[in-house]
Protein backbone atom coordinates (compact mmCIF):
# COMPACT_ATOMS: atom_id res chain seq x y z
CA UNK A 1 155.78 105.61 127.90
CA UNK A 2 153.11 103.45 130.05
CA UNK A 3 150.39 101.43 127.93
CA UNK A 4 147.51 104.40 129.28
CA UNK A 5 149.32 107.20 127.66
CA UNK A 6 150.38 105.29 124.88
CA UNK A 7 146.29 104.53 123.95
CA UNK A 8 145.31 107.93 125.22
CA UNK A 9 147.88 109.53 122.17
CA UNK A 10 146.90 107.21 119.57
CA UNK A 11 142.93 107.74 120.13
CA UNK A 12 143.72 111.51 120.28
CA UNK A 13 146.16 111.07 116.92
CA UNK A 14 143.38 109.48 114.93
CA UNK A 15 140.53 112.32 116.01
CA UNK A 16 142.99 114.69 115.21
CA UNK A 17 143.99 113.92 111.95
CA UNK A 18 140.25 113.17 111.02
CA UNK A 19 138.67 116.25 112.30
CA UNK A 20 141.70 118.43 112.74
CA UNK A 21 142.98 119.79 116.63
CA UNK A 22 140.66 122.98 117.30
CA UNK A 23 137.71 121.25 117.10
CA UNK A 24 138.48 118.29 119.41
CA UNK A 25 137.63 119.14 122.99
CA UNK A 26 139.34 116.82 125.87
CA UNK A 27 135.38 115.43 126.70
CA UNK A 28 135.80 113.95 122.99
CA UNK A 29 138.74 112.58 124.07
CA UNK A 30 137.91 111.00 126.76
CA UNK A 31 134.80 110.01 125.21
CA UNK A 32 136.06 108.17 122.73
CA UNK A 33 138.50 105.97 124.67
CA UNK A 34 135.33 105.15 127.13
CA UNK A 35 137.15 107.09 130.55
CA UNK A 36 136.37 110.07 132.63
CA UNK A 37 137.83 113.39 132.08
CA UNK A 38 139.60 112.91 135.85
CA UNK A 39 141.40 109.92 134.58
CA UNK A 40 142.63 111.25 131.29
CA UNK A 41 144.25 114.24 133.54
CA UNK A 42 146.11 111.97 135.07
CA UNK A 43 148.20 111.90 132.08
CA UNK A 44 147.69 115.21 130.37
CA UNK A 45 147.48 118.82 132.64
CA UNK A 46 145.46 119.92 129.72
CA UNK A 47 144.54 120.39 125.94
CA UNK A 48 147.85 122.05 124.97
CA UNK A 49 150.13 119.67 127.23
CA UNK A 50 147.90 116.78 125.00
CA UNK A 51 148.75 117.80 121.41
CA UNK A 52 152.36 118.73 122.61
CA UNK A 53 152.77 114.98 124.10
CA UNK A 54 150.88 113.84 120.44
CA UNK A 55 153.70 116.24 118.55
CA UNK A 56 156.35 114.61 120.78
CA UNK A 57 154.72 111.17 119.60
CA UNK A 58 154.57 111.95 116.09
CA UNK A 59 158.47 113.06 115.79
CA UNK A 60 159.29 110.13 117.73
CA UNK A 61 157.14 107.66 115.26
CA UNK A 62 158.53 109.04 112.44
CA UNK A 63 162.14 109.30 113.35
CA UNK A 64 161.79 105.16 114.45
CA UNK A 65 160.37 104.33 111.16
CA UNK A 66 162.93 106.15 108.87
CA UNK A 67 166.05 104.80 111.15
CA UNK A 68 164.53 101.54 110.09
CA UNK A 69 165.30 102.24 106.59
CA UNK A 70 169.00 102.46 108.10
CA UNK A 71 169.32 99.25 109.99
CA UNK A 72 167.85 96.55 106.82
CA UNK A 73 170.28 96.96 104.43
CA UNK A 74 169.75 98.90 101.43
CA UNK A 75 172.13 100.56 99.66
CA UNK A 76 172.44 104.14 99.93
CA UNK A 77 169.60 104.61 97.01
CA UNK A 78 167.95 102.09 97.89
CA UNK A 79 167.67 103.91 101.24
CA UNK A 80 166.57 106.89 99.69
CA UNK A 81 163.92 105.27 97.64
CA UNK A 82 162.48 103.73 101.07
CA UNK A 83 163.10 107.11 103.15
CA UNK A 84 161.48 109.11 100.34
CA UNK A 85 158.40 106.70 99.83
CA UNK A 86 157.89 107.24 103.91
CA UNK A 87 157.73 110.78 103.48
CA UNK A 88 155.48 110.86 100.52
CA UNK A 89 153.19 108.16 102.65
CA UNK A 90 153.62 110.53 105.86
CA UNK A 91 152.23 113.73 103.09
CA UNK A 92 149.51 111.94 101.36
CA UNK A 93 147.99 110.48 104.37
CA UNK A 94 148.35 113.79 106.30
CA UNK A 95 144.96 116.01 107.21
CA UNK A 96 145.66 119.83 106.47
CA UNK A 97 143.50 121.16 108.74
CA UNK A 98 145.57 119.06 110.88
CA UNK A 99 148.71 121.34 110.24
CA UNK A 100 146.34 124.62 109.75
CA UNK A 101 145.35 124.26 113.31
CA UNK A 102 148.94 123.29 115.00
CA UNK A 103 150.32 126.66 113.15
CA UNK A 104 147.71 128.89 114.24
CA UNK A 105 146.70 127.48 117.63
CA UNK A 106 149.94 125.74 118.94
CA UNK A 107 152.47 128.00 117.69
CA UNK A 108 154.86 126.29 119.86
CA UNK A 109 154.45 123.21 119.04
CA UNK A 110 154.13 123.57 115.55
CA UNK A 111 157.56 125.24 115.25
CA UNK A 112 159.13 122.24 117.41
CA UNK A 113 157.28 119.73 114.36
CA UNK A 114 159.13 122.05 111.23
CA UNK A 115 162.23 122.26 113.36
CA UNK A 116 162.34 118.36 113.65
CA UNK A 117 161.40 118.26 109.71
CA UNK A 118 164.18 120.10 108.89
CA UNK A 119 166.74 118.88 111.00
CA UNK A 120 165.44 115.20 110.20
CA UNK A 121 165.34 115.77 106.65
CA UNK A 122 169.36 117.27 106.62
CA UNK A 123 170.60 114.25 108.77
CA UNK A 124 169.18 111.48 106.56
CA UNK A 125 170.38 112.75 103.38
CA UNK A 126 173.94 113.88 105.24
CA UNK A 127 173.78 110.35 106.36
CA UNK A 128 172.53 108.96 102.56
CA UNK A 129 175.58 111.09 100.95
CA UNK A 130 178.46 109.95 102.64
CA UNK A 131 177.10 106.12 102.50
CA UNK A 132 176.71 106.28 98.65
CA UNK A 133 180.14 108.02 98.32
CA UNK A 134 181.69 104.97 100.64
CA UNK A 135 179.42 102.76 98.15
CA UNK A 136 180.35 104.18 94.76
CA UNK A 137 176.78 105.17 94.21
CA UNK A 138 177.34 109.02 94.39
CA UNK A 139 180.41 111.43 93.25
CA UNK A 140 182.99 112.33 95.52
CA UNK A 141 183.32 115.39 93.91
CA UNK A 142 180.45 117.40 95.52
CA UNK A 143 179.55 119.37 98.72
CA UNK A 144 177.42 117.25 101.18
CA UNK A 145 176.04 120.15 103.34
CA UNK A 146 175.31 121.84 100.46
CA UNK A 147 173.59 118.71 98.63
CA UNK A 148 171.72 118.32 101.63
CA UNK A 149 170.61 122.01 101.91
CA UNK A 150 169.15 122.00 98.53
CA UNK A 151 167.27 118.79 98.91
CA UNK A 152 165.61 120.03 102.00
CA UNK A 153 165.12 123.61 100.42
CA UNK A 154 163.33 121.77 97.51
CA UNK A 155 161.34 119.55 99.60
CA UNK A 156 159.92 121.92 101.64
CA UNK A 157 158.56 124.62 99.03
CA UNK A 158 157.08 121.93 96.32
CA UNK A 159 155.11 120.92 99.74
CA UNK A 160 154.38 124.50 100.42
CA UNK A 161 154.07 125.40 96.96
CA UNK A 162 150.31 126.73 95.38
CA UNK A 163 151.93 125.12 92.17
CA UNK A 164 150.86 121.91 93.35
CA UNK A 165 148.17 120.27 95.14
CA UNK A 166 148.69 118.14 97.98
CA UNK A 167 147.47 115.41 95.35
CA UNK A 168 150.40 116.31 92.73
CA UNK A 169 152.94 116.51 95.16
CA UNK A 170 152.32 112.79 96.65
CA UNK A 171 151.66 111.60 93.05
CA UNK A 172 154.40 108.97 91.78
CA UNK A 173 154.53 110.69 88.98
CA UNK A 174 156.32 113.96 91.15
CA UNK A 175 157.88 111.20 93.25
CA UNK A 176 159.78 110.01 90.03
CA UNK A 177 161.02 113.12 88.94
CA UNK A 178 161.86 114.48 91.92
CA UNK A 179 164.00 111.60 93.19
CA UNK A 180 165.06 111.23 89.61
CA UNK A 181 166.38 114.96 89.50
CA UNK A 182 168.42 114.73 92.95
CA UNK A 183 170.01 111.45 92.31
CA UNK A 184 170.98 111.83 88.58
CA UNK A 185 173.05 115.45 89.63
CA UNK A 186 175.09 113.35 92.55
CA UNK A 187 175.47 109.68 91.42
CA UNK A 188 178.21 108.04 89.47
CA UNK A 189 177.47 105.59 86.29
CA UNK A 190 177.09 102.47 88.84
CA UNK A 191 174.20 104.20 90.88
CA UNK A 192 172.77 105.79 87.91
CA UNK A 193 171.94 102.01 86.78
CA UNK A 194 170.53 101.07 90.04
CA UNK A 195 168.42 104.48 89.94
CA UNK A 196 167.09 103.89 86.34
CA UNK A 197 166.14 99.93 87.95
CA UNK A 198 164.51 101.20 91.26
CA UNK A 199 162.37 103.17 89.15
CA UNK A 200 160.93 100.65 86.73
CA UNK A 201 160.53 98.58 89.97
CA UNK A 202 158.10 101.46 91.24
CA UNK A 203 156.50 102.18 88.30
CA UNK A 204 155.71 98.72 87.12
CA UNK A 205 154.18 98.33 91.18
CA UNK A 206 152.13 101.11 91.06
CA UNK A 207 151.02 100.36 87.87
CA UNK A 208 149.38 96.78 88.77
């Protein structure tokens, strides 16, 4: 990606997730990153090929920063503390209207952002299964695919879920209980201890 499209998606990335995507007109655009209309169409052939190269963008952001989690050197809950954290980060910081407007406008796109959720979501914890079980962190005893199913199905409806606010569901106090549900049900003595320290470690930080 060259350096002009680059700018043009990240100016269009932070007017959409302050003002949502409907009411953002390519004029605003272009406004705001101080060029004509003819020059940003040099990039984009129009509104909907814009918030489909800022969707692109987004997946491709988001998939960089979890395989980073990956490549430092955690252990496998470790990982999932870090992977998890991301996610909550990604949710809290999130505008709805944001969402609201991808659904209902760019139907298209907005199915290619949930079908990269999902598919994300079931990799990394596929991934985060079989490196605990090689670690002695989780039970070898269990059925990965299914493991992974359920953490994904549970994921996605507390998000979706009138139960709780967008506020509740990025709270640490949800954090800790969800993480602290999914690991206790999979993880041998060994990562139960290093679940039980990663927690005091988060509480006692958010706590300061």
């Amino acid at each position: 990606m060259n350096e002009e499209l680059k700018n043009i998606l990240l100016k269009a990335r932070e007017l959409y997730m302050k003002y949502g995507i409907k009411s953002i007109t390519m004029d605003d655009v272009a406004r705001e990153l101080g060029i004509s209309k003819k020059t940003l169409y040099q990039y984009v052939t129009d509104k909907d090929d814009l918030v489909g190269k800022f969707v692109d963008n987004e997946i491709s952001m988001r998939q960089e920063e979890i395989c980073k989690c990956f490549r430092i050197g955690y252990n496998a809950i470790e990982e999932l503390f870090e992977i998890s954290i991301f996610m909550n980060k990604l949710m809290r910081n999130q505008n709805s209207a944001t969402e609201y407007d991808l659904k209902k406008y760019y139907p298209v796109h907005f199915e290619k952002t949930i079908k990269a959720r999902r598919e994300g979501i079931f990799n990394y914890i596929l991934v985060n299964l079989k490196k605990g079980i090689n670690e002695g962190l989780y039970r070898k005893e269990m059925n990965k695919e299914v493991i992974a199913k359920l953490y994904l199905w549970r994921s996605e409806n507390t998000h979706f879920d009138e139960l709780f606010t967008i506020e509740e569901f990025t709270s640490i106090k949800l954090f800790v209980e969800l993480i602290n549900y999914h690991v206790r049900g999979i993880a041998t003595e060994k990562g139960i201890m290093i679940l039980e320290k990663k927690i005091i470690e988060l509480e006692s930080a958010y706590n300061k």
